[in-house]
Protein backbone atom coordinates (compact mmCIF):
# COMPACT_ATOMS: atom_id res chain seq x y z
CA UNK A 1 2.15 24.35 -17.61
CA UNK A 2 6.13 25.28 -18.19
CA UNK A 3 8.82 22.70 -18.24
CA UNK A 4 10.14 23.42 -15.20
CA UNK A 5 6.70 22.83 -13.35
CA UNK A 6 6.46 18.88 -15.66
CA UNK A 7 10.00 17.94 -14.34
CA UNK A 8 9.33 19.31 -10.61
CA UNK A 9 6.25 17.01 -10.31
CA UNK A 10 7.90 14.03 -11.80
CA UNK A 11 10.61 14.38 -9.54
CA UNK A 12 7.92 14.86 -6.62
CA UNK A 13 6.55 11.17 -8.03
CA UNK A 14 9.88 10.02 -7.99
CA UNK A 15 10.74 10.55 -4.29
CA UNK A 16 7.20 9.05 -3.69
CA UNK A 17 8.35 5.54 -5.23
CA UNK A 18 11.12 5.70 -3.34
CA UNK A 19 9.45 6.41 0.18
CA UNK A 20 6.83 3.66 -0.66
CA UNK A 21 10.14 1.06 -1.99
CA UNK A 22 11.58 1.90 1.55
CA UNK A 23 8.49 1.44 3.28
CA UNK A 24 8.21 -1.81 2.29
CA UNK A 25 12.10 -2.28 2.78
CA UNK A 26 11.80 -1.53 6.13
CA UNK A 27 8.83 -3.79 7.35
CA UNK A 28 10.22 -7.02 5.77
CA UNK A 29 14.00 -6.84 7.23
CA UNK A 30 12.96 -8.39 10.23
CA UNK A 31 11.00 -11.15 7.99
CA UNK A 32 15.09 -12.30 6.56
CA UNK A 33 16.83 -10.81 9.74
CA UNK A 34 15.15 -13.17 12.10
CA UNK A 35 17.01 -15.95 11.37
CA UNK A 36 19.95 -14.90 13.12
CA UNK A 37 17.67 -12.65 15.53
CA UNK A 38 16.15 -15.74 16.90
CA UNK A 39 19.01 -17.44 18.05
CA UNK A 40 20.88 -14.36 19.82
CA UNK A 41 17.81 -13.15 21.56
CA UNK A 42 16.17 -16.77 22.03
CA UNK A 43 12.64 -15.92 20.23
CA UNK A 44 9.46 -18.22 20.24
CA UNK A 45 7.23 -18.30 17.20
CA UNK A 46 4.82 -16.77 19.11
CA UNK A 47 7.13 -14.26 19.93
CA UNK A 48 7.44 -13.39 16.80
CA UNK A 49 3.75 -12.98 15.97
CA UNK A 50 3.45 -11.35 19.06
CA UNK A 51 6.38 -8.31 17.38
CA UNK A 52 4.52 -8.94 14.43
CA UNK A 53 1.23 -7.82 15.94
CA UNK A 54 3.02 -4.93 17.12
CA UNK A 55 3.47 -3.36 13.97
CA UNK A 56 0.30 -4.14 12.17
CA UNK A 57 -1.72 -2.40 15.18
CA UNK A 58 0.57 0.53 14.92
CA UNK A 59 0.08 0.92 11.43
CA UNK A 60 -3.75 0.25 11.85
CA UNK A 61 -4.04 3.21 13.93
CA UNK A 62 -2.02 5.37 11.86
CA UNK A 63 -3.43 4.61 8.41
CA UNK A 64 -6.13 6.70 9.78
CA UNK A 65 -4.52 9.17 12.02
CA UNK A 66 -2.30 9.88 9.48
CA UNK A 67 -4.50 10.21 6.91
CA UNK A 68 -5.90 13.11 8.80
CA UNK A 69 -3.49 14.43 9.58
CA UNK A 70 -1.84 14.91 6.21
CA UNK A 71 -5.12 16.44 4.68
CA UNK A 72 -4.30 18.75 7.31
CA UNK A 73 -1.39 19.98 7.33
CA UNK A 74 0.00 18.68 3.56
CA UNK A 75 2.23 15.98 1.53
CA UNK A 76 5.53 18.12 2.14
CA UNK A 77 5.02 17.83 6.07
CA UNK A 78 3.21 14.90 6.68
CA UNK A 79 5.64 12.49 4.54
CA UNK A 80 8.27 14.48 6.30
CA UNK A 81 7.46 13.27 9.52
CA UNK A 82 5.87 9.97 8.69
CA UNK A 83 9.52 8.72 6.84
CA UNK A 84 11.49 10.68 9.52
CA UNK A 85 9.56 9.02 12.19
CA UNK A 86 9.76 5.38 10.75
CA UNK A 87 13.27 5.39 10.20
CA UNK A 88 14.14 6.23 13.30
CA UNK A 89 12.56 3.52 14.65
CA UNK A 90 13.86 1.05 11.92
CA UNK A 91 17.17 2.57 13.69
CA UNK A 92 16.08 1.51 17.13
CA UNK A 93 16.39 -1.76 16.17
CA UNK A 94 19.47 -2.33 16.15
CA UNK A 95 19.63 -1.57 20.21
CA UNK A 96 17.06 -4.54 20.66
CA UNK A 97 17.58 -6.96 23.43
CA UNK A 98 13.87 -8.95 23.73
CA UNK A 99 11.14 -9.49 22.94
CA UNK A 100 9.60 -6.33 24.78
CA UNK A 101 12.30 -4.07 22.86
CA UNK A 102 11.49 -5.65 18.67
CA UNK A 103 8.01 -5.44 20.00
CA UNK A 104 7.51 -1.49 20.81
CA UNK A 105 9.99 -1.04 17.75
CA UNK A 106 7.82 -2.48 15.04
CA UNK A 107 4.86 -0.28 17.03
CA UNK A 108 6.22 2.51 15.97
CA UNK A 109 7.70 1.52 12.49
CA UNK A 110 3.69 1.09 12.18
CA UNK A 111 2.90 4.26 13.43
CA UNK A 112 5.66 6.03 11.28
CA UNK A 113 4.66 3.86 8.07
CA UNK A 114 1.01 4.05 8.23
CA UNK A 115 1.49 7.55 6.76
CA UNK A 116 2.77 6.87 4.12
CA UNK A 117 -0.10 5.73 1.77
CA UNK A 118 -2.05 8.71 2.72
CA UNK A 119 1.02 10.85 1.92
CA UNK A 120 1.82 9.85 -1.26
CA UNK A 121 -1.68 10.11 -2.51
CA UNK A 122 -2.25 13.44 -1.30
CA UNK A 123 1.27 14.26 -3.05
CA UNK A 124 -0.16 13.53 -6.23
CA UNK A 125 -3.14 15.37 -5.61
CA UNK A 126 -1.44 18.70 -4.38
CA UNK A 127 1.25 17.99 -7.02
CA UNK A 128 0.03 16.53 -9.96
CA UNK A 129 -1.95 17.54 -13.46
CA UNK A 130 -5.67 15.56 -13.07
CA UNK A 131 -4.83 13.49 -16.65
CA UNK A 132 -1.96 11.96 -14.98
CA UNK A 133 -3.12 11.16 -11.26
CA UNK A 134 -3.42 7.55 -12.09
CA UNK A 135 0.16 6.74 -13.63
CA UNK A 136 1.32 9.03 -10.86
CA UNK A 137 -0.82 6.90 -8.20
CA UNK A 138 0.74 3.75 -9.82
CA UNK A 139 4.38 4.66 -9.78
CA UNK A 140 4.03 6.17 -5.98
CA UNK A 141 2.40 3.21 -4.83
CA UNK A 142 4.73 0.93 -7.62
CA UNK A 143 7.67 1.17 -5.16
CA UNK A 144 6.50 -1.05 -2.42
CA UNK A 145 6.47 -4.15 -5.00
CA UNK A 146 10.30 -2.55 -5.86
CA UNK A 147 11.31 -2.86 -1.82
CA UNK A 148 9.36 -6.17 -1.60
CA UNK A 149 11.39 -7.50 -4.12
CA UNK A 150 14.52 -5.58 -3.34
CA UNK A 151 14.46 -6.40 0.26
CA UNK A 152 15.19 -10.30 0.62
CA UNK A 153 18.67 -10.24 -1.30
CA UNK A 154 20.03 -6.54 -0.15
CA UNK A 155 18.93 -7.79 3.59
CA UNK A 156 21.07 -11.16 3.10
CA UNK A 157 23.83 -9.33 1.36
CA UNK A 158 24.28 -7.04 4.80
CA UNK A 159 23.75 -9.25 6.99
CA UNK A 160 26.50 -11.59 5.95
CA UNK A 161 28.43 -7.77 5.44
CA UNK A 162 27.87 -6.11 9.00
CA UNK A 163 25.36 -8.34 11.10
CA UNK A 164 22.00 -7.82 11.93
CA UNK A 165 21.60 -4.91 14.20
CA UNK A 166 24.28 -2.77 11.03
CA UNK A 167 21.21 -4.11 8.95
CA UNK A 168 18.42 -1.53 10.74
CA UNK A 169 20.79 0.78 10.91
CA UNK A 170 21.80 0.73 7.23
CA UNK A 171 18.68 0.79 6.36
CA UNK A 172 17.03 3.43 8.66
CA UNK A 173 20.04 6.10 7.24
CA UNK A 174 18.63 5.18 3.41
CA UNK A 175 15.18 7.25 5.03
CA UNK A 176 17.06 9.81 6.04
CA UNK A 177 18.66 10.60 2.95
CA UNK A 178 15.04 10.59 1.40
CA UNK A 179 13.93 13.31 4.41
CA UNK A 180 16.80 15.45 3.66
CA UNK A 181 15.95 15.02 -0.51
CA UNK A 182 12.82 15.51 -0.06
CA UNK A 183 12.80 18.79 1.88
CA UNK A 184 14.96 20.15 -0.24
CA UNK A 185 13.10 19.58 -3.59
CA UNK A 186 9.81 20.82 -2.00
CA UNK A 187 11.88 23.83 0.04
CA UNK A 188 9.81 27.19 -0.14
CA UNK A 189 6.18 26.16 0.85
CA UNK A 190 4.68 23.82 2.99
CA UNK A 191 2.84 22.88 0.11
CA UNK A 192 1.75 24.20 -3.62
CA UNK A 193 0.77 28.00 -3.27
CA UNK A 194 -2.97 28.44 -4.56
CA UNK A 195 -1.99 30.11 -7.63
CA UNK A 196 -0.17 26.86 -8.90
CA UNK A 197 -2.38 24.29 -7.75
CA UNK A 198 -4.89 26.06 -9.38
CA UNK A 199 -3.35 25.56 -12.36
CA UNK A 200 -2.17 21.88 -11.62
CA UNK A 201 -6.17 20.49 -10.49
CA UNK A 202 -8.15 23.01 -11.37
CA UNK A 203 -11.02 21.04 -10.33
CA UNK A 204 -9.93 21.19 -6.54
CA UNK A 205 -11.78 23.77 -4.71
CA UNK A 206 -9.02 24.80 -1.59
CA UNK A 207 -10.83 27.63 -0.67
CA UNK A 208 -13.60 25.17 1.12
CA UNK A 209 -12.72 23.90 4.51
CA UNK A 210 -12.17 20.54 4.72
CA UNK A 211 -14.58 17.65 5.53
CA UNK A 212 -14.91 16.52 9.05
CA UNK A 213 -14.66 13.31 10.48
CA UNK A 214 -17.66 12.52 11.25
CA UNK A 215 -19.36 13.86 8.23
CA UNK A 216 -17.17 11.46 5.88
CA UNK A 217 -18.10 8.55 8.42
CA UNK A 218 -22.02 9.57 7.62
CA UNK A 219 -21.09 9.94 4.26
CA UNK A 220 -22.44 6.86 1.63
CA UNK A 221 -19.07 7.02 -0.79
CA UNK A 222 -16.88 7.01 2.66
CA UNK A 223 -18.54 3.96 3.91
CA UNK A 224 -18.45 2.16 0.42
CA UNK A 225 -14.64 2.73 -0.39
CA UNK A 226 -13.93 1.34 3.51
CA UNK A 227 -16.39 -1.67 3.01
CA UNK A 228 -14.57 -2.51 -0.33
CA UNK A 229 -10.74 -2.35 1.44
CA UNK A 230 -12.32 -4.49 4.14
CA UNK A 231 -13.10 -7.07 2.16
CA UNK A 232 -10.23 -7.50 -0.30
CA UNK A 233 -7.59 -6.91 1.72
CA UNK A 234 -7.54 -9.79 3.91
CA UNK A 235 -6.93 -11.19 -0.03
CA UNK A 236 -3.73 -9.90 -0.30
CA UNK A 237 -2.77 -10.37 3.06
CA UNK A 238 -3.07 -13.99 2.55
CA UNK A 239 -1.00 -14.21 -0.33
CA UNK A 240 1.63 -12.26 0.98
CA UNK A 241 1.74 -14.62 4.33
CA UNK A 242 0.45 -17.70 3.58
CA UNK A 243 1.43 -18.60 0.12
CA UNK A 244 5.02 -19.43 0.61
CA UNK A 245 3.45 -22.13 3.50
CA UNK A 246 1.29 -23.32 1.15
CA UNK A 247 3.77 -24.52 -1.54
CA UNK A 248 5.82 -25.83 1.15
CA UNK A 249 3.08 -28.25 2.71
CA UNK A 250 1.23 -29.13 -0.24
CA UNK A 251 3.76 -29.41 -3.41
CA UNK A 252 6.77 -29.82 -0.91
CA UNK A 253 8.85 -26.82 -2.33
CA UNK A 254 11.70 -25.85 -0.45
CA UNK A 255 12.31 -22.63 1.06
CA UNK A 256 15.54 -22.04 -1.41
CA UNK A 257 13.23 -22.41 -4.33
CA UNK A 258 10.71 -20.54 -2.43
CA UNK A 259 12.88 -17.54 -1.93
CA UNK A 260 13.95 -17.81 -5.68
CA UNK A 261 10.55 -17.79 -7.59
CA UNK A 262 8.78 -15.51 -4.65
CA UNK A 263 9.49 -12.19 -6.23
CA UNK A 264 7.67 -12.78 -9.13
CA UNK A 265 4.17 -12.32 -8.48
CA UNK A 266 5.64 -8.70 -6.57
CA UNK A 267 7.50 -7.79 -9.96
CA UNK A 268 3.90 -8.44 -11.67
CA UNK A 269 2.39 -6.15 -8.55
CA UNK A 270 4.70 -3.30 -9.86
CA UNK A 271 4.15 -3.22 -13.18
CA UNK A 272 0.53 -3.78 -13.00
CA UNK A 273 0.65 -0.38 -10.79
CA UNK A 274 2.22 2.01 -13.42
CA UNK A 275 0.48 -0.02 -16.29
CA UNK A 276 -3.07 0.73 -14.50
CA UNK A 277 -2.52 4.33 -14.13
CA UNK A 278 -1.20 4.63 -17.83
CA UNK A 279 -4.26 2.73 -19.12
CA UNK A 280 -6.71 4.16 -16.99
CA UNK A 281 -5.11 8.07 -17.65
CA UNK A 282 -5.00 6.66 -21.75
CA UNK A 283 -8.66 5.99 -21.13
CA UNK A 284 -9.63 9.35 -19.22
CA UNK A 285 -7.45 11.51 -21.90
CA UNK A 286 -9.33 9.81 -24.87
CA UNK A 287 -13.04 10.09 -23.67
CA UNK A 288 -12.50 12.73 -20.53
CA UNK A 289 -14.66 9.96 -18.74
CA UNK A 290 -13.29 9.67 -14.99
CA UNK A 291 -15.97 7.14 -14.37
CA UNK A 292 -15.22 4.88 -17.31
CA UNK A 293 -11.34 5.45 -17.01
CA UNK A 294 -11.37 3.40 -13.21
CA UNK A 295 -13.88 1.20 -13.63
CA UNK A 296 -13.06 -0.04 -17.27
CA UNK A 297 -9.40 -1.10 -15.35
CA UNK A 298 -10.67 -2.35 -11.83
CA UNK A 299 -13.54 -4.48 -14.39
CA UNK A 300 -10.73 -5.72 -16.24
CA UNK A 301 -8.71 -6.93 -12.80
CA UNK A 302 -11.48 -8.64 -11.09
CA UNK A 303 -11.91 -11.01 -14.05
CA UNK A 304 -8.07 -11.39 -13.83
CA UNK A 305 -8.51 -12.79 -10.44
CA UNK A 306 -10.96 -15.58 -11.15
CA UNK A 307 -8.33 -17.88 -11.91
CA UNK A 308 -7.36 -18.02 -8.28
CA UNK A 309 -9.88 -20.44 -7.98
CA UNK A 310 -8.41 -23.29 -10.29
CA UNK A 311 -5.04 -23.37 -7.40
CA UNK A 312 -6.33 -26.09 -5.16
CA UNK A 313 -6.48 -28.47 -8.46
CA UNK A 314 -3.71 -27.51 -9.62
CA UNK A 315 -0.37 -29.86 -8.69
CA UNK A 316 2.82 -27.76 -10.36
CA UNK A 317 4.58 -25.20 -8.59
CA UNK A 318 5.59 -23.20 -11.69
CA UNK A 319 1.47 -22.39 -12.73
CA UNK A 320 0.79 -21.40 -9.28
CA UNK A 321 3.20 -18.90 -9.48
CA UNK A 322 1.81 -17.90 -13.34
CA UNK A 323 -1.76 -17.91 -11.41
CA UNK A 324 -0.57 -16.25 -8.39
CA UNK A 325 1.31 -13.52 -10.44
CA UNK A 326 -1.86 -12.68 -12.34
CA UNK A 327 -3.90 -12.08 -9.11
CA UNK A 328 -1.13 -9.89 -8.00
CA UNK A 329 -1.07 -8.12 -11.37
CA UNK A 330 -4.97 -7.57 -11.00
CA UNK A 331 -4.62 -6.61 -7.70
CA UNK A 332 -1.79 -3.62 -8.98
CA UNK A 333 -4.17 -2.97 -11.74
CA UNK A 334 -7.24 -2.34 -8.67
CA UNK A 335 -5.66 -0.47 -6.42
CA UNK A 336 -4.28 2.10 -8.17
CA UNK A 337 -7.43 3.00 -10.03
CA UNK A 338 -9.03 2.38 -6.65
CA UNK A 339 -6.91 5.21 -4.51
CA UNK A 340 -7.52 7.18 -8.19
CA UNK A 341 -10.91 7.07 -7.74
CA UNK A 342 -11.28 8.56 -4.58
CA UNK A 343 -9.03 11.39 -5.36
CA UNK A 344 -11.59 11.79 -8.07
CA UNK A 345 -14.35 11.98 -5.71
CA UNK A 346 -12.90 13.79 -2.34
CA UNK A 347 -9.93 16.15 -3.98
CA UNK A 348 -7.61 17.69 -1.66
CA UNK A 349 -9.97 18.09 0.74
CA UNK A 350 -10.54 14.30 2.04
CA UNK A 351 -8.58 12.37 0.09
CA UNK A 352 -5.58 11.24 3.04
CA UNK A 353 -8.69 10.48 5.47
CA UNK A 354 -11.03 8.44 3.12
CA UNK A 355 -7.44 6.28 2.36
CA UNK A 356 -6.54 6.20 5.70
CA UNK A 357 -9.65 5.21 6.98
CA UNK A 358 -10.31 2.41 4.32
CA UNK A 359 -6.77 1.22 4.83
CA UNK A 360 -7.20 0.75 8.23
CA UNK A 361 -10.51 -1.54 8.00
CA UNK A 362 -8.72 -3.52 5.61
CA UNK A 363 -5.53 -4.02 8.28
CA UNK A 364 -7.89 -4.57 11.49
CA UNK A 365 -9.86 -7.12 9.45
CA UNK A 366 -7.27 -8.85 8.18
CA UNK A 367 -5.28 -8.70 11.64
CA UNK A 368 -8.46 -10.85 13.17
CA UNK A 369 -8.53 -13.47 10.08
CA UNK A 370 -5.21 -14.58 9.90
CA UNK A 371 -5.99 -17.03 13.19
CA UNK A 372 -9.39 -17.68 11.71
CA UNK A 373 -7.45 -18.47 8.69
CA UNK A 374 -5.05 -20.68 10.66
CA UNK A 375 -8.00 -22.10 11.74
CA UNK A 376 -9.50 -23.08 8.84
CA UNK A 377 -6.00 -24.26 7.26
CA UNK A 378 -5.43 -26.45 9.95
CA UNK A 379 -8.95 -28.28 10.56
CA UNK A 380 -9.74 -28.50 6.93
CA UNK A 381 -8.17 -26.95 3.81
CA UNK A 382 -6.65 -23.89 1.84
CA UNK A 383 -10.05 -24.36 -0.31
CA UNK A 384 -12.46 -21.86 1.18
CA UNK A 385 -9.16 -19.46 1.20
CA UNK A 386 -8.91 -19.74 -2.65
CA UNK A 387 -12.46 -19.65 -3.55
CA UNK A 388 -13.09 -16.26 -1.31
CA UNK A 389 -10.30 -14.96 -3.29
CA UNK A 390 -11.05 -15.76 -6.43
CA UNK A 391 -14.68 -14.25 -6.28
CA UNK A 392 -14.40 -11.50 -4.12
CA UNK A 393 -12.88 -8.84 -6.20
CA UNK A 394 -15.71 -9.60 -9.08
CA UNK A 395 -18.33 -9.54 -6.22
CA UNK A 396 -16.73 -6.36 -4.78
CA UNK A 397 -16.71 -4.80 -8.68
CA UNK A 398 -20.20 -5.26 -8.99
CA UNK A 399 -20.95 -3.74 -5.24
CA UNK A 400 -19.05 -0.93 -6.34
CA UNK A 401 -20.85 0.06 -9.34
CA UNK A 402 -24.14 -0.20 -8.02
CA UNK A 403 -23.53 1.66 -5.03
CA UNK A 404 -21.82 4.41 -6.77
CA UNK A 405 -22.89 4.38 -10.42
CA UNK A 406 -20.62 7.57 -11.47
CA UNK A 407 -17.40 8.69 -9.99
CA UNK A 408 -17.45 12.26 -9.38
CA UNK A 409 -15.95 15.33 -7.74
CA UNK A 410 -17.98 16.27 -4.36
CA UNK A 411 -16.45 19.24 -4.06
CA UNK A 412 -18.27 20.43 -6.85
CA UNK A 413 -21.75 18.94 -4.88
CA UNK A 414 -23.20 18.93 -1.85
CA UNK A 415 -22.20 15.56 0.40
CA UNK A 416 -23.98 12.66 -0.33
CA UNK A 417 -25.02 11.00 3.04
């Protein structure tokens, strides 16, 4: 492969950060922005779940739409629409006057956003040399811990600029920019002719017609990938929204200190990303092992979670975070070498669906257990929380392995059902 092609594709993974930073940008401005939302447009908590809600079924429904979708029609066109699509209704928000209005808005920022998972991973796979899909996984899906961690202080530092509705519109003209970038860099083709993804992942067979529906819902790796999502991401759901309410109740932390020690365990998500796709393409380079390459990194980060279960003994703030920060690191370390994996195993053929499909268990679950969680917080402790956390991603390891003992291409084989 020329020179040209290595800095086209890096550029490619480049733009992906940055559409998965904004992503995440975009969903948690109304997270700082509410506090001077509430008071203009007089909003309830619930109403604020309730706009919550709004977005998380949205992007529920999308994960796997767009999944489809893109495997159908390509990365270039796909992410196209899916960024376009979200920013414009991060720029809606600005015109909001209720409840009704921030509601149907964050609907379709979900709908826009749910695409863009599936996007970026099919990017890599139309885009990207096979010994470097991992690190390219981690970076592309690295830049949601950068606009997790980005978006608290840039949304304060506007707000206090412009006010909040120059906030969503601010921020819904940083997408467009990326659109505009975006076609350009990949102007010419809708995607990679066959010639040079040919030469980029040999191993991808685009001459066979991609997988139906229903025959990846009949299919045994399908099913095992969506059963693993469902289970582990109500995990990081509950960090993300519970964890801040935990050290307030229970060690007293304010919110300032909060907000200042918060972006740690995010900064550890990041790193862990690009550091599991380096290790894990190290790993595949050295032995040309695709099965030992992911597993030897997702074995690795479900020990790294176990000490999740020492948090309900433990009294100061400072090794929560250390303990908290490693679970996040695992959990970068997981799913990269987790989307990996099943680009490994469905190549451009199913890759976008099998993500999108798994992605969307793993919101719909975790959309019912945050009341059950509430639940359980409220009538007796955080303990049950911690210890499902701390053993699932061991227990899910082990399910893994046994239910699919070697990671490999199936479209080189027939479909396992």
């Amino acid at each position: 492969m020329n020179r040209i092609k290595n800095y086209k594709y890096w550029v490619i993974v480049g733009l992906l950060l940055l559409a998965t930073s904004l992503s995440f940008l975009d969903r948690q401005v109304l997270s700082v922005s509410v506090i001077k939302i509430k008071g203009e447009l007089h909003l309830s908590d619930i109403d604020y779940g309730l706009i919550n809600m709004g977005f998380l079924i949205g992007y529920a429904i999308m994960f796997t739409m767009g999944g489809i979708l893109i495997d159908r029609f390509g990365s270039r066109l796909g992410l196209a629409l899916s960024v376009g699509f979200w920013s414009f209704a991060t720029v809606l928000h600005s015109i909001s006057n209720s409840v009704f209005h921030l509601g149907l808005f964050r609907f379709m920022l979900g709908i826009g956003e749910g695409g863009c998972f599936p996007g970026a991973i099919k990017a890599v796979i139309e885009w990207v040399p096979k010994k470097k899909h991992a690190l390219a996984n981690g970076i592309a899906i690295g830049g949601s811990a950068i606009g997790a961690v980005a978006a608290p202080p840039l949304t304060v530092y506007l707000l206090n600029l412009a006010g909040w509705r120059a906030v969503f519109i601010i921020t819904g003209l940083f997408g467009f920019i990326w659109l505009a970038v975006w076609l350009i860099v990949t102007m010419g083709q809708k995607r990679p002719s066959m010639i040079d993804h040919e030469m980029i992942n040999p191993d991808n067979d685009n001459r066979k017609e991609k997988l139906k529906l229903g025959e990846l819902l009949k299919n045994r790796d399908t099913l095992v990938f969506i059963v693993m999502r469902f289970l582990l991401d109500p995990v990081f759901y509950f960090y993300m929204f519970w964890i801040p309410k935990y050290l307030n109740e229970h060690l007293a932390l304010s919110l300032e200190t909060i907000g200042k020690i918060f972006w740690i365990p995010f900064l550890a998500l990041g790193l862990a990303n690009i550091l599991g796709g380096w290790l894990s393409d190290l790993i595949f380079i050295k032995t040309s092992n695709t099965n030992l390459a992911r597993k030897m990194v997702m074995g690795i980060a479900s020990l790294l979670t176990i000490p999740v279960l020492s948090v309900s003994f433990l009294n100061s703030y400072s090794i929560i975070i250390v303990v908290v920060s490693l679970a996040f690191f695992a959990h970068g370390l997981w799913i990269t070498n987790y989307i990996t994996a099943i680009g490994d195993i469905f190549g451009n053929r199913a890759t976008s669906t099998v993500v999108g499909l798994s992605g969307s268990a793993g919101a719909l679950l975790s959309l019912v257990l945050n009341p059950v969680i509430g639940y359980i917080v409220s009538n007796y402790s955080y303990n049950p929380i911690w210890w499902y956390a701390g053993l699932m991603y061991p227990l899910v390891f082990i399910f893994f392995h046994l239910m699919i003992p070697k990671i490999t291409q199936q479209n080189r084989v027939e479909i396992r059902v």
